[in-house]
N, C-alpha and C. Protein backbone atom coordinates (compact mmCIF):
# COMPACT_ATOMS: atom_id res chain seq x y z
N UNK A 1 0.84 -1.18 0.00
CA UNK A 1 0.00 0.00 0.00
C UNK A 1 0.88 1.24 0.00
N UNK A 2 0.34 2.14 -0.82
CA UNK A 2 1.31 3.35 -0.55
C UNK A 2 0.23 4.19 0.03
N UNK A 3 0.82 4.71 1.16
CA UNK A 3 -0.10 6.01 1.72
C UNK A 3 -0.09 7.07 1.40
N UNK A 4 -0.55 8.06 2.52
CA UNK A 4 -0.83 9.31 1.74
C UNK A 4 0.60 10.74 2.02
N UNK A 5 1.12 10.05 2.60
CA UNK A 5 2.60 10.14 2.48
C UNK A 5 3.75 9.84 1.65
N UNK A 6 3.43 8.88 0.29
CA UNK A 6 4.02 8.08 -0.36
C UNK A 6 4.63 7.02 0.05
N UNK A 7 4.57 6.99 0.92
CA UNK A 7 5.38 4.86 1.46
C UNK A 7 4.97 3.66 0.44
N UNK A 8 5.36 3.23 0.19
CA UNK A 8 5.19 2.25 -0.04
C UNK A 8 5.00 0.68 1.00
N UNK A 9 3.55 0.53 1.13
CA UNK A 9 3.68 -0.71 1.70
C UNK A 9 3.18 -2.07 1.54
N UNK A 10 3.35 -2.23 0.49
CA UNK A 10 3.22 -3.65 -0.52
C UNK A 10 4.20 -3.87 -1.39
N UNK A 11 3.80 -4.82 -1.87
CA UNK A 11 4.63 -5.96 -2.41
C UNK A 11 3.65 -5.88 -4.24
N UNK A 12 4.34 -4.31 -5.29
CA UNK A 12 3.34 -5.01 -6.54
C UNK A 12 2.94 -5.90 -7.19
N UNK A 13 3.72 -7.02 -7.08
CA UNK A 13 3.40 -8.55 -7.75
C UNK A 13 2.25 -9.10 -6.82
N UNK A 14 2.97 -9.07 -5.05
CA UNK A 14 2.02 -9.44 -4.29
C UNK A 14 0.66 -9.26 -4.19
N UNK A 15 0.24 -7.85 -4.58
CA UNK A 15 -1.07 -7.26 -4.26
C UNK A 15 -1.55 -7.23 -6.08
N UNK A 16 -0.74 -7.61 -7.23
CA UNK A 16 -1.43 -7.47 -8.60
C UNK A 16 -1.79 -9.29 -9.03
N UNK A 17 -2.47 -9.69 -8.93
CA UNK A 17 -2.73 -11.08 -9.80
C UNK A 17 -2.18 -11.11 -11.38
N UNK A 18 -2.92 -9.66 -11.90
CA UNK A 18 -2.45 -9.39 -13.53
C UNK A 18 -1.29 -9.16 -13.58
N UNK A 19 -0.95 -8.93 -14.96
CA UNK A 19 0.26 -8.40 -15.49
C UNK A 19 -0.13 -7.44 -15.73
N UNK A 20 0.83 -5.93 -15.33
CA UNK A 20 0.37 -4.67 -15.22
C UNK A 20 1.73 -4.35 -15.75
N UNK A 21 1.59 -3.58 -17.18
CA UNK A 21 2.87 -3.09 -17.42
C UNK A 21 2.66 -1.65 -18.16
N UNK A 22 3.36 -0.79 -17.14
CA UNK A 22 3.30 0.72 -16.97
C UNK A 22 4.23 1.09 -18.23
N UNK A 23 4.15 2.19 -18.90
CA UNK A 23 4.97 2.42 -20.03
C UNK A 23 4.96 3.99 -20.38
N UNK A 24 6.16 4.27 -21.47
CA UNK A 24 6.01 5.92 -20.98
C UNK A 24 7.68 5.96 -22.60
N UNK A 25 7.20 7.07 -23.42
CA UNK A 25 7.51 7.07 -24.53
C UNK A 25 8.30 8.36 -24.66
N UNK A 26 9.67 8.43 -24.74
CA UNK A 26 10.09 9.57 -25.41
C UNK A 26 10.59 9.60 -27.15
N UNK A 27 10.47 10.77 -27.89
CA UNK A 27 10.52 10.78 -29.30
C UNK A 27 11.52 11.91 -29.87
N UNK A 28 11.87 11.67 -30.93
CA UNK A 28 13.13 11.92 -31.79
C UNK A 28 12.74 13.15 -31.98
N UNK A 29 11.66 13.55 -32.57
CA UNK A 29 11.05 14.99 -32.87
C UNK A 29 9.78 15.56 -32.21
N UNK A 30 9.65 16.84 -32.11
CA UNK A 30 8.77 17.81 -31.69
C UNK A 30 7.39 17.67 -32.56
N UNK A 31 6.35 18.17 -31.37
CA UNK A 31 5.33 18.42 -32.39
C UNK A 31 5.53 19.45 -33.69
N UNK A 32 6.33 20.23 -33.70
CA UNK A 32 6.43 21.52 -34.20
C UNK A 32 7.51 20.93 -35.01
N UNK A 33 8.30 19.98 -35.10
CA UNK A 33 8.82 19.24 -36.27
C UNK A 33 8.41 18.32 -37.02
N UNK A 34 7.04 17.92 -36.77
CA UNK A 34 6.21 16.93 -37.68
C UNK A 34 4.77 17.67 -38.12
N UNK A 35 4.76 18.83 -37.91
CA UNK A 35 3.60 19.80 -38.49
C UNK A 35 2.71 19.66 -37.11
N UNK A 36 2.65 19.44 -36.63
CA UNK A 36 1.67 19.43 -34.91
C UNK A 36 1.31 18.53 -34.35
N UNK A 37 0.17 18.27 -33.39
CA UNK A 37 0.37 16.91 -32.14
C UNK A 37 -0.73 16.33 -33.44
N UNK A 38 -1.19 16.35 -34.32
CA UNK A 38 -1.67 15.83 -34.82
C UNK A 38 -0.88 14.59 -35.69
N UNK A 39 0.32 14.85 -35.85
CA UNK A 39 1.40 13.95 -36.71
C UNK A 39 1.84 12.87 -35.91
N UNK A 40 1.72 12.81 -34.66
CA UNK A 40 2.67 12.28 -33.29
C UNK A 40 2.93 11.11 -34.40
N UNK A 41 2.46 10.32 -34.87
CA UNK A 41 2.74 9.21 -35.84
C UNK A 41 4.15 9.40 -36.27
N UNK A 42 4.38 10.04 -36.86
CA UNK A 42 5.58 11.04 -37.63
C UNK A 42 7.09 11.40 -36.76
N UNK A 43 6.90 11.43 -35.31
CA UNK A 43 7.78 11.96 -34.25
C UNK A 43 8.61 10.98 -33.93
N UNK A 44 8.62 9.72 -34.41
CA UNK A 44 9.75 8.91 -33.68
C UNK A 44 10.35 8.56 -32.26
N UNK A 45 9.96 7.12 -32.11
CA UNK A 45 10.40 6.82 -30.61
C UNK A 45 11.93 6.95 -30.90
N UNK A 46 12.82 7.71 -29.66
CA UNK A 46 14.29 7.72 -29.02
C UNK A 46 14.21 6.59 -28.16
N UNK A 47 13.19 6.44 -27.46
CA UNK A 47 13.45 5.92 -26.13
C UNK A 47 12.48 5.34 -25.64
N UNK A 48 11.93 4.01 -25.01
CA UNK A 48 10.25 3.87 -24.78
C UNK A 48 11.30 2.64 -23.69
N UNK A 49 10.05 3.15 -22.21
CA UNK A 49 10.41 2.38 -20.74
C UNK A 49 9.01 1.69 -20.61
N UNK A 50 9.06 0.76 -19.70
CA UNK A 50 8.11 -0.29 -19.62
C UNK A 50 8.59 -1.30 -18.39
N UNK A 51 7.58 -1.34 -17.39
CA UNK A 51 7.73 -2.04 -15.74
C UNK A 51 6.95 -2.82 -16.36
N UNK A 52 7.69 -3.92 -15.78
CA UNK A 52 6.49 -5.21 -16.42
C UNK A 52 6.25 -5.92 -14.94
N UNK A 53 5.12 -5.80 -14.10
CA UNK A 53 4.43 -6.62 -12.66
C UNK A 53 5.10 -8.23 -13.19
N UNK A 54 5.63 -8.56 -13.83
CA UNK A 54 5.72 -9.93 -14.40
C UNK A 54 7.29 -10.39 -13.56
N UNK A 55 8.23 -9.45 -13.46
CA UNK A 55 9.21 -9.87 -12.99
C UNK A 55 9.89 -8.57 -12.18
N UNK A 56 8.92 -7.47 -12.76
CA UNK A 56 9.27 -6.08 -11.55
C UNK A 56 10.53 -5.48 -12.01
N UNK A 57 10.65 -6.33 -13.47
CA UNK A 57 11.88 -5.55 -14.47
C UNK A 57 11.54 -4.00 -15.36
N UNK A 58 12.21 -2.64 -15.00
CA UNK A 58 12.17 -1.63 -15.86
C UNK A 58 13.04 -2.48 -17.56
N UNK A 59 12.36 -2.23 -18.50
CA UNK A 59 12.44 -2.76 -19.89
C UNK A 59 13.09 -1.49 -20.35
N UNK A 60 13.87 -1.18 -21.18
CA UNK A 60 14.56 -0.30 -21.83
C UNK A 60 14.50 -1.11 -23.51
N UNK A 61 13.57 0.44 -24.29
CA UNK A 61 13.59 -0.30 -25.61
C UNK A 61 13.89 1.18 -26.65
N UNK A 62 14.75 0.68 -27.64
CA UNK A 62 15.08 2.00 -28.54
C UNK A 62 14.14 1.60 -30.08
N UNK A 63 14.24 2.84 -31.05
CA UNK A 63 13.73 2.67 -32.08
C UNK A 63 13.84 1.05 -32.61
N UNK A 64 14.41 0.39 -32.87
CA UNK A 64 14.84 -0.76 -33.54
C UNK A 64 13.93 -2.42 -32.53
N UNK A 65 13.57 -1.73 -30.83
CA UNK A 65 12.78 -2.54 -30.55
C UNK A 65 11.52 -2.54 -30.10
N UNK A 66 11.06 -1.83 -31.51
CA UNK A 66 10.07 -1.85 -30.93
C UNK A 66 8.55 -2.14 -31.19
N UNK A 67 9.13 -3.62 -32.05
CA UNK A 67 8.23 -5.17 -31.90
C UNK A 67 8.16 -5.08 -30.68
N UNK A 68 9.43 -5.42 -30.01
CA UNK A 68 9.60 -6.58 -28.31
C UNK A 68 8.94 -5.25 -27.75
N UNK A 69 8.36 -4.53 -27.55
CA UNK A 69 7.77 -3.27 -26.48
C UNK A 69 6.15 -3.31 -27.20
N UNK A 70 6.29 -3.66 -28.52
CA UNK A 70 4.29 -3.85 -28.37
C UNK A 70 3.69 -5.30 -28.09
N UNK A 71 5.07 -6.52 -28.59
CA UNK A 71 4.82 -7.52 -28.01
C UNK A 71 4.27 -7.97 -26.90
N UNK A 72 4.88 -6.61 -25.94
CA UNK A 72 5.11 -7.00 -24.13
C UNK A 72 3.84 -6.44 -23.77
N UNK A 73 3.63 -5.24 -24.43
CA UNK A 73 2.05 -4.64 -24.65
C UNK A 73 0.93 -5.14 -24.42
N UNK A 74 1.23 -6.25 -25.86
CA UNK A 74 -0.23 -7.27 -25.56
C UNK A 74 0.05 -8.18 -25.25
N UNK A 75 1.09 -8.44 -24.09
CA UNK A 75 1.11 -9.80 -23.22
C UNK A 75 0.33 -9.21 -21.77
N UNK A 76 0.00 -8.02 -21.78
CA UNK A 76 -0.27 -7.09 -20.69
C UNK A 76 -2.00 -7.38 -20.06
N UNK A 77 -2.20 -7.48 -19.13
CA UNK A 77 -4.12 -7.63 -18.44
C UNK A 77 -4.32 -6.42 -18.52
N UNK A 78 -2.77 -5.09 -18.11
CA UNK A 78 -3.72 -3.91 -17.76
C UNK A 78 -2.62 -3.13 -18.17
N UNK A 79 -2.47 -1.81 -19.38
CA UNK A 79 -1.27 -1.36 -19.76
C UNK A 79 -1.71 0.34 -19.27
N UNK A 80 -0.92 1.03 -18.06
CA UNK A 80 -1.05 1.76 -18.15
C UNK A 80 -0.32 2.77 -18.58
N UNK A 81 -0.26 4.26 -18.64
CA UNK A 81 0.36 5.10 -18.90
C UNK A 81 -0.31 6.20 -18.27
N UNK A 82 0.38 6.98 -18.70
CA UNK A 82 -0.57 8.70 -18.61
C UNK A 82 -0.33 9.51 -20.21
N UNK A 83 -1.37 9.59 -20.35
CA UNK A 83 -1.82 10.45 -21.61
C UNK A 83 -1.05 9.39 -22.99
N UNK A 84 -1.18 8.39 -22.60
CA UNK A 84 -0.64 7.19 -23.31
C UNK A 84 -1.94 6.67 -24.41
N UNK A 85 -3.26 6.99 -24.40
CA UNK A 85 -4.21 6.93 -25.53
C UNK A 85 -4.00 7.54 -26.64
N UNK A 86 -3.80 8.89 -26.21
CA UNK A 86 -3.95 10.31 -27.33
C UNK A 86 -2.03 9.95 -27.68
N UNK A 87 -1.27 10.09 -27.06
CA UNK A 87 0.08 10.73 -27.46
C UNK A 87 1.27 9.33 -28.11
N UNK A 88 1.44 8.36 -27.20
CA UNK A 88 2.21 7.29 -27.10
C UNK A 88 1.14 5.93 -28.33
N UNK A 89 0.35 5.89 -27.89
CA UNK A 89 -0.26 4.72 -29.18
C UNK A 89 -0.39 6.17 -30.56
N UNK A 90 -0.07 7.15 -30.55
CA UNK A 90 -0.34 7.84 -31.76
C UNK A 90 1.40 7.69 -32.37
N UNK A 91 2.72 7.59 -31.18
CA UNK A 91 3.72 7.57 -31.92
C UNK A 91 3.97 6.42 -32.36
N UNK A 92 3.55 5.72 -31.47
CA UNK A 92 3.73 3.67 -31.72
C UNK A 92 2.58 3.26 -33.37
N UNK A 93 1.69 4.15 -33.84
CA UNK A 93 1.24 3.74 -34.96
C UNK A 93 2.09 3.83 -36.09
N UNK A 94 3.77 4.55 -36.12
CA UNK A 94 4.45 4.08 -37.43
C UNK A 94 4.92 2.75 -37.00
N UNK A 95 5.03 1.65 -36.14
CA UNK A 95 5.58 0.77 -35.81
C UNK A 95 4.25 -0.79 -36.18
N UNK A 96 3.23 -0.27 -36.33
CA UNK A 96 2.59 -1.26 -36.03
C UNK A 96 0.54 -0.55 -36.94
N UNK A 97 0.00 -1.07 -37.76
CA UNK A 97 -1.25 -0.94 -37.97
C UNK A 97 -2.47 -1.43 -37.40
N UNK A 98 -1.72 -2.17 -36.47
CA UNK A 98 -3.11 -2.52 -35.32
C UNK A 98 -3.74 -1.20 -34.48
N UNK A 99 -4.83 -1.41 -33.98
CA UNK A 99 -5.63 -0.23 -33.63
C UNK A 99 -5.62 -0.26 -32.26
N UNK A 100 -4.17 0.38 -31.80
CA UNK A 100 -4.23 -0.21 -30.47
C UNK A 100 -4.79 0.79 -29.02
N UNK A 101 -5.46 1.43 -29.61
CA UNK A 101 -6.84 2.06 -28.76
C UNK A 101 -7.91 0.93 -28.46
N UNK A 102 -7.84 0.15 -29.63
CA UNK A 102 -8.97 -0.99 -29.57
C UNK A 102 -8.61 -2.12 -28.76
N UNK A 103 -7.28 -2.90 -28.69
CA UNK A 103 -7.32 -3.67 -28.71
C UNK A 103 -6.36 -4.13 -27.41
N UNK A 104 -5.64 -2.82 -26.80
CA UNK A 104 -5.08 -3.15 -25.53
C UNK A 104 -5.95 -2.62 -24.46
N UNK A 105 -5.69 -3.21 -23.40
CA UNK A 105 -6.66 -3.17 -21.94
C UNK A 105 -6.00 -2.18 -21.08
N UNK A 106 -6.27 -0.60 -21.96
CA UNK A 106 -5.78 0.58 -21.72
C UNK A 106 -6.15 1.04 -20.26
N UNK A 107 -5.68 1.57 -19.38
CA UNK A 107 -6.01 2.73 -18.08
C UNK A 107 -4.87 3.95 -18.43
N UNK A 108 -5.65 4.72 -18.56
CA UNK A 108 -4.79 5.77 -19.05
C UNK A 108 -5.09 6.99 -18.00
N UNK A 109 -3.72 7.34 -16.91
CA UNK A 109 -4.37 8.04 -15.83
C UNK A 109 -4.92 9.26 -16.05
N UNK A 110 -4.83 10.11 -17.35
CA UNK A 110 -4.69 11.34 -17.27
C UNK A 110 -6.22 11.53 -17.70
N UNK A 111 -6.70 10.08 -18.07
CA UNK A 111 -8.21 10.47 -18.70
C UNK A 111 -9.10 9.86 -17.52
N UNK A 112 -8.44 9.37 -16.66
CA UNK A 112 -9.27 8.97 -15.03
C UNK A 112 -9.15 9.93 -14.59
N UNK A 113 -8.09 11.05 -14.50
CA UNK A 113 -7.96 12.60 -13.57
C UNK A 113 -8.97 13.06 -13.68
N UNK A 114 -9.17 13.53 -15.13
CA UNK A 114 -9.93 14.42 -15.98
C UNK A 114 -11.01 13.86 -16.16
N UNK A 115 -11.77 12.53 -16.04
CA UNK A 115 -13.10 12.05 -15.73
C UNK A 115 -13.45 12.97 -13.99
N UNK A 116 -12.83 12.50 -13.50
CA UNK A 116 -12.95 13.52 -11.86
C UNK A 116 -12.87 14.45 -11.64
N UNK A 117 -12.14 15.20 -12.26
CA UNK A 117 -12.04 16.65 -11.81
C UNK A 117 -12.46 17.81 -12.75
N UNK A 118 -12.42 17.14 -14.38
CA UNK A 118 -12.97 18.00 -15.18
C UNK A 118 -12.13 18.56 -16.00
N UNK A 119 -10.66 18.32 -15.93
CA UNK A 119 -9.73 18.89 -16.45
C UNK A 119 -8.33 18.06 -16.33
N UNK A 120 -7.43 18.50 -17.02
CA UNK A 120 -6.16 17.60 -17.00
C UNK A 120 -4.88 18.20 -15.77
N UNK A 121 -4.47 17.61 -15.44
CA UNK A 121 -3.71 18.30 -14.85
C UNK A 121 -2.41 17.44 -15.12
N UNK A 122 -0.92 17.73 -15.50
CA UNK A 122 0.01 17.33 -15.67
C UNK A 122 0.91 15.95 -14.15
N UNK A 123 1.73 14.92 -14.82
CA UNK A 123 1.86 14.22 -14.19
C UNK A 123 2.80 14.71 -12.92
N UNK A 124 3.31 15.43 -13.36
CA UNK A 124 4.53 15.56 -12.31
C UNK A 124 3.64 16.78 -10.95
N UNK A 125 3.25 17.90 -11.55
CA UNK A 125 2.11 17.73 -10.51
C UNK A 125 0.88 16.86 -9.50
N UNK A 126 0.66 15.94 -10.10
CA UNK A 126 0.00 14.62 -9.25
C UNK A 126 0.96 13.86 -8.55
N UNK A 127 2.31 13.20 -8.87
CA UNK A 127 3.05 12.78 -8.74
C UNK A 127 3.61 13.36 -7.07
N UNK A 128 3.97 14.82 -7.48
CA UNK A 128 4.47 15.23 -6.28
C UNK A 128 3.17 16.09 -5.45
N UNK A 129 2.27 16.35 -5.63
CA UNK A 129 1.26 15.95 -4.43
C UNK A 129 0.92 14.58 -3.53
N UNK A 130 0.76 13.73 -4.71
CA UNK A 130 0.89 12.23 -4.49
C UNK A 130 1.28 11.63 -3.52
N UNK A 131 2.70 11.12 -4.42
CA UNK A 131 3.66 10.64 -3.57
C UNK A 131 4.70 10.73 -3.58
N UNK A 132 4.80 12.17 -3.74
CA UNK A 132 6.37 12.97 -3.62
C UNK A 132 7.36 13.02 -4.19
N UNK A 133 7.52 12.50 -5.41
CA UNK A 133 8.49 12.37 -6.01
C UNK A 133 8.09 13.08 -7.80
N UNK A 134 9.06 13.55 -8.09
CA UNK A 134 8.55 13.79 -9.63
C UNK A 134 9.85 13.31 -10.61
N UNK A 135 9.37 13.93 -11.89
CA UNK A 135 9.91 13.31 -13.23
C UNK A 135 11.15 14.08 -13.19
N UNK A 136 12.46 13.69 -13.77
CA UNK A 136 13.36 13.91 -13.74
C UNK A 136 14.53 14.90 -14.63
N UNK A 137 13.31 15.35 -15.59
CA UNK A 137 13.40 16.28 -16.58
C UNK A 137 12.07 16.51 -17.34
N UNK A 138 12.49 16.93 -18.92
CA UNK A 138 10.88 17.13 -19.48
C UNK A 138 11.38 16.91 -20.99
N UNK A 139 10.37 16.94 -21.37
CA UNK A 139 9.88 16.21 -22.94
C UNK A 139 11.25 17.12 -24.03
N UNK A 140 11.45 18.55 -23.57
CA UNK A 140 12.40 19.54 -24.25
C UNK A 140 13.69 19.12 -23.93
N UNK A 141 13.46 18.85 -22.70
CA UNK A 141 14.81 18.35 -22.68
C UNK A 141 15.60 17.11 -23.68
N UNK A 142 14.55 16.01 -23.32
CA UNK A 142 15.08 14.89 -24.12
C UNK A 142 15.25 15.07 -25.53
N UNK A 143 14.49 15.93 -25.89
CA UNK A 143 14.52 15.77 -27.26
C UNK A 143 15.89 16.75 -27.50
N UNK A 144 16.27 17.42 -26.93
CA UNK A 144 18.31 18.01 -26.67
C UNK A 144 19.16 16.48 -26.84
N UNK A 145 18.62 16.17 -26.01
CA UNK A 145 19.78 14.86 -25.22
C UNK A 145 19.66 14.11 -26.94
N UNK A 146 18.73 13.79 -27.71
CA UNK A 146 18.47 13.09 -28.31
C UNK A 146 19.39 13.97 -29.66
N UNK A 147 19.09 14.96 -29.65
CA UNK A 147 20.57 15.71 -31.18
C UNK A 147 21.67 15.39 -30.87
N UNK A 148 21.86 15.47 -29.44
CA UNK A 148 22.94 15.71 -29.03
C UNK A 148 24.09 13.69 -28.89
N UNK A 149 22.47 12.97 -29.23
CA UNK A 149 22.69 11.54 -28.90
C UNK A 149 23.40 10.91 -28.03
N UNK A 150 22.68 11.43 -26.70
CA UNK A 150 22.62 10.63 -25.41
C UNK A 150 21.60 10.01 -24.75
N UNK A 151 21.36 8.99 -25.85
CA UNK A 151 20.16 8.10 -25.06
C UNK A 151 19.79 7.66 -23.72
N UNK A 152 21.43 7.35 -23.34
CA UNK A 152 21.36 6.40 -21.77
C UNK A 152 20.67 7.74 -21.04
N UNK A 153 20.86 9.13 -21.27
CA UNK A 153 20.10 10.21 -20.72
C UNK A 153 18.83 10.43 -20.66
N UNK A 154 18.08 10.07 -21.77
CA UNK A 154 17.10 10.03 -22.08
C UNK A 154 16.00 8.58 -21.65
N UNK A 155 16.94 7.71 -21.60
CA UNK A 155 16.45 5.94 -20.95
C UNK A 155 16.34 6.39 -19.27
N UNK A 156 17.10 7.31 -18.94
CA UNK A 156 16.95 7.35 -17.08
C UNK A 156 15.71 8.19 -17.00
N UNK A 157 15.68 9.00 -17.50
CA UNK A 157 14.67 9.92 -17.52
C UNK A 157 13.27 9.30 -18.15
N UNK A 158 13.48 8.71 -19.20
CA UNK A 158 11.55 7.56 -18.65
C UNK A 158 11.35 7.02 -18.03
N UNK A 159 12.50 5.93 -17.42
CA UNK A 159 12.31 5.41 -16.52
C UNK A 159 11.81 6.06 -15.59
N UNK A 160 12.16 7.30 -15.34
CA UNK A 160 11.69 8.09 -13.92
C UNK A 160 10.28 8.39 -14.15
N UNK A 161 10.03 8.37 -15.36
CA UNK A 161 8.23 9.05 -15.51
C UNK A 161 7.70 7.48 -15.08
N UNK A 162 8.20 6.66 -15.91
CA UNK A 162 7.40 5.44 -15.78
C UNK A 162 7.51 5.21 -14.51
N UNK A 163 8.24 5.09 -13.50
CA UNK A 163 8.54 4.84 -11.86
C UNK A 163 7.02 5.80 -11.30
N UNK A 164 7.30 6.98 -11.94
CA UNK A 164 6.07 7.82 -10.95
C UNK A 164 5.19 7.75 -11.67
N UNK A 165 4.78 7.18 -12.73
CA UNK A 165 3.19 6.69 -13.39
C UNK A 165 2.93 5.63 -12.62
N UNK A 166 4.13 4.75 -12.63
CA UNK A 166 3.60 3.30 -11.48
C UNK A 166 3.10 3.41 -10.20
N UNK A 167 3.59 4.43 -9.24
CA UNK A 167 3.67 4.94 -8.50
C UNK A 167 2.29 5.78 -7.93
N UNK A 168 2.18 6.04 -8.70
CA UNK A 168 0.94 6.69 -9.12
C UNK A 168 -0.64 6.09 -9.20
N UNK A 169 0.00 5.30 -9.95
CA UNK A 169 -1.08 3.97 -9.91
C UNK A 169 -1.28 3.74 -9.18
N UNK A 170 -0.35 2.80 -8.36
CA UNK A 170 -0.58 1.94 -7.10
C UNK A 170 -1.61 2.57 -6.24
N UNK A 171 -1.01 3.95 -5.94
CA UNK A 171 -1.84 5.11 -5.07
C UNK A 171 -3.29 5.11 -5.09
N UNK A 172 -3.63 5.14 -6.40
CA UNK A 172 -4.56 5.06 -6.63
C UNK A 172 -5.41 4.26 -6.82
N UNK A 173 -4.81 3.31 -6.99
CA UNK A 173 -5.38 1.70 -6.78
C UNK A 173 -5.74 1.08 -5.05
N UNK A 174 -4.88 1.80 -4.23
CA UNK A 174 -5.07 1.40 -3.21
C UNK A 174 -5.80 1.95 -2.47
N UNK A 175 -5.70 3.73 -2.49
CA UNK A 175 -6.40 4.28 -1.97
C UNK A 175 -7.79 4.69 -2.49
N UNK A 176 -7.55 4.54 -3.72
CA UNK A 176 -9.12 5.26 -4.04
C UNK A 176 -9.00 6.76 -4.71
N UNK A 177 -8.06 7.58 -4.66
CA UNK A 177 -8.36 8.90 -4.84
C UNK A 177 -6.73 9.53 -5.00
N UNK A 178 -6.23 10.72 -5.01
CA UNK A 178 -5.07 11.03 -5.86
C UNK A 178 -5.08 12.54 -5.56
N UNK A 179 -3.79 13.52 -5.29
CA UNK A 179 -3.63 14.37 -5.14
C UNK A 179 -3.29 15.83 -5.99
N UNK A 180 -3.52 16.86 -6.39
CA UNK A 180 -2.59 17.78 -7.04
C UNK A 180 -3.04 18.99 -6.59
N UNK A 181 -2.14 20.14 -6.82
CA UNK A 181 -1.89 21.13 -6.38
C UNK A 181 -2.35 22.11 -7.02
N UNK A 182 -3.13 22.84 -6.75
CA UNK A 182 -3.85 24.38 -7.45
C UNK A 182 -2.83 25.32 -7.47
N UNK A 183 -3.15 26.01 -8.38
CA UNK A 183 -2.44 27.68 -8.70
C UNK A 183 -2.05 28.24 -7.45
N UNK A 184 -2.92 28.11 -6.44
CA UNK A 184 -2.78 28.97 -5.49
C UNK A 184 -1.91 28.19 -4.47
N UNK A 185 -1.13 27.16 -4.68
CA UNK A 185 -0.36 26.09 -4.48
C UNK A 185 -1.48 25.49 -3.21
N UNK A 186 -2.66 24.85 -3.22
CA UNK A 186 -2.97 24.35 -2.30
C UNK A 186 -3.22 22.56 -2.66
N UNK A 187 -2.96 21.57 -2.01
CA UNK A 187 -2.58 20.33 -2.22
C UNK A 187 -4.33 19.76 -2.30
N UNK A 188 -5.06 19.23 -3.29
CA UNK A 188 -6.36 19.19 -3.54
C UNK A 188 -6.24 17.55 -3.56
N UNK A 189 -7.29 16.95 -2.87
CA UNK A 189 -7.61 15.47 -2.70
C UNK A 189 -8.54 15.02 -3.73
N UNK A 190 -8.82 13.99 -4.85
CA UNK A 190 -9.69 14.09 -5.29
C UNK A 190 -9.36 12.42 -5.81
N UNK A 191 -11.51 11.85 -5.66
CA UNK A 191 -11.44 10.31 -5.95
C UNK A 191 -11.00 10.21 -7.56
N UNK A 192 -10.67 9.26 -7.73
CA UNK A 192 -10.14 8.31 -8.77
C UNK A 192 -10.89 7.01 -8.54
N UNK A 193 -11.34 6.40 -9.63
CA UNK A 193 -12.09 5.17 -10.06
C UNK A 193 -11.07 4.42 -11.22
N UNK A 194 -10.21 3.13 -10.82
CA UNK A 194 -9.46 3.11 -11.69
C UNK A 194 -10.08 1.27 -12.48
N UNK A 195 -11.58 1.10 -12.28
CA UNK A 195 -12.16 -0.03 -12.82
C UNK A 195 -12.25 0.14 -14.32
């Protein structure tokens, strides 16, 4: 169980029966280098992380693998992400013509937020209301690291989103409900339904 402190006090294999594998996508180009978020198809995976509940292994996969990362996909009961509907299955469609809005057993947190509260609110804000910890850079960045071709830079840094999407989860899986912070920096409680 993780509390409302962030602890962790379970065991994720222990407390998941399924295979739950969290995932989280960085890309070669900008929206604003493939004509807009409408292209994401077009943007190219650098870098794509993936926790698989199966052995509690972070997966590290680059452009070239990434069969073995949709493979692992649909070996998955429950694949989550955040904003992984709209953004991540839109870059993963040059890799693959399956319709995989349709056909994986999606929880996508950012559209459970925004069922509750009415609006989106970014991960690393939930994260560190949450359970205290946030992402370890940002999307501008990587895509530097990535001209500059330093992947292993860019592989630590999903990992870290994917750690606090998992993280995240759990929270919310256990407790019921999920934290973030208003403008006016005040720390706001609010349920989550993650069936």
């Amino acid at each position: 169980m993780i509390n409302d402190t962030g602890q962790i006090g379970f065991d994720f294999n222990q407390e998941q029966q399924k295979r739950v594998v969290v995932f989280d996508l960085e890309t070669q180009l900008s929206a604003s280098e493939v004509g807009g978020w409408g292209n994401t198809h077009l943007m190219r995976v650098a870098v794509g992380v993936a926790h698989d509940s199966a052995d509690g292994e972070y997966k590290v996969f680059y452009e070239d693998d990434m069969p073995e990362l949709l493979k692992l996909l649909k070996s998955a009961d429950v694949v989550v992400g955040f904003n992984s509907r709209s953004f991540d299955y839109g870059v993963l469609k040059r890799y693959t013509d399956e319709p995989l809005k349709d056909i994986l057993p999606t929880l996508d947190l950012i559209e459970k937020v925004q069922k509750s509260i009415g609006f989106r609110v970014g991960l690393n804000n939930i994260a560190s209301a949450t359970v205290g910890a946030e992402k370890s850079a940002d999307g501008l960045q990587s895509l530097k690291w990535f001209k500059e071709g330093k992947l292993g830079l860019i592989a630590d840094y999903c990992k870290q989103d994917v750690k606090v999407t998992r993280d995240v989860y759990l929270f919310a899986l256990t407790n019921g409900h999920l934290f973030y912070t208003d403008k006016k920096g005040k720390r706001i409680k609010f349920p989550v339904k993650l069936d």
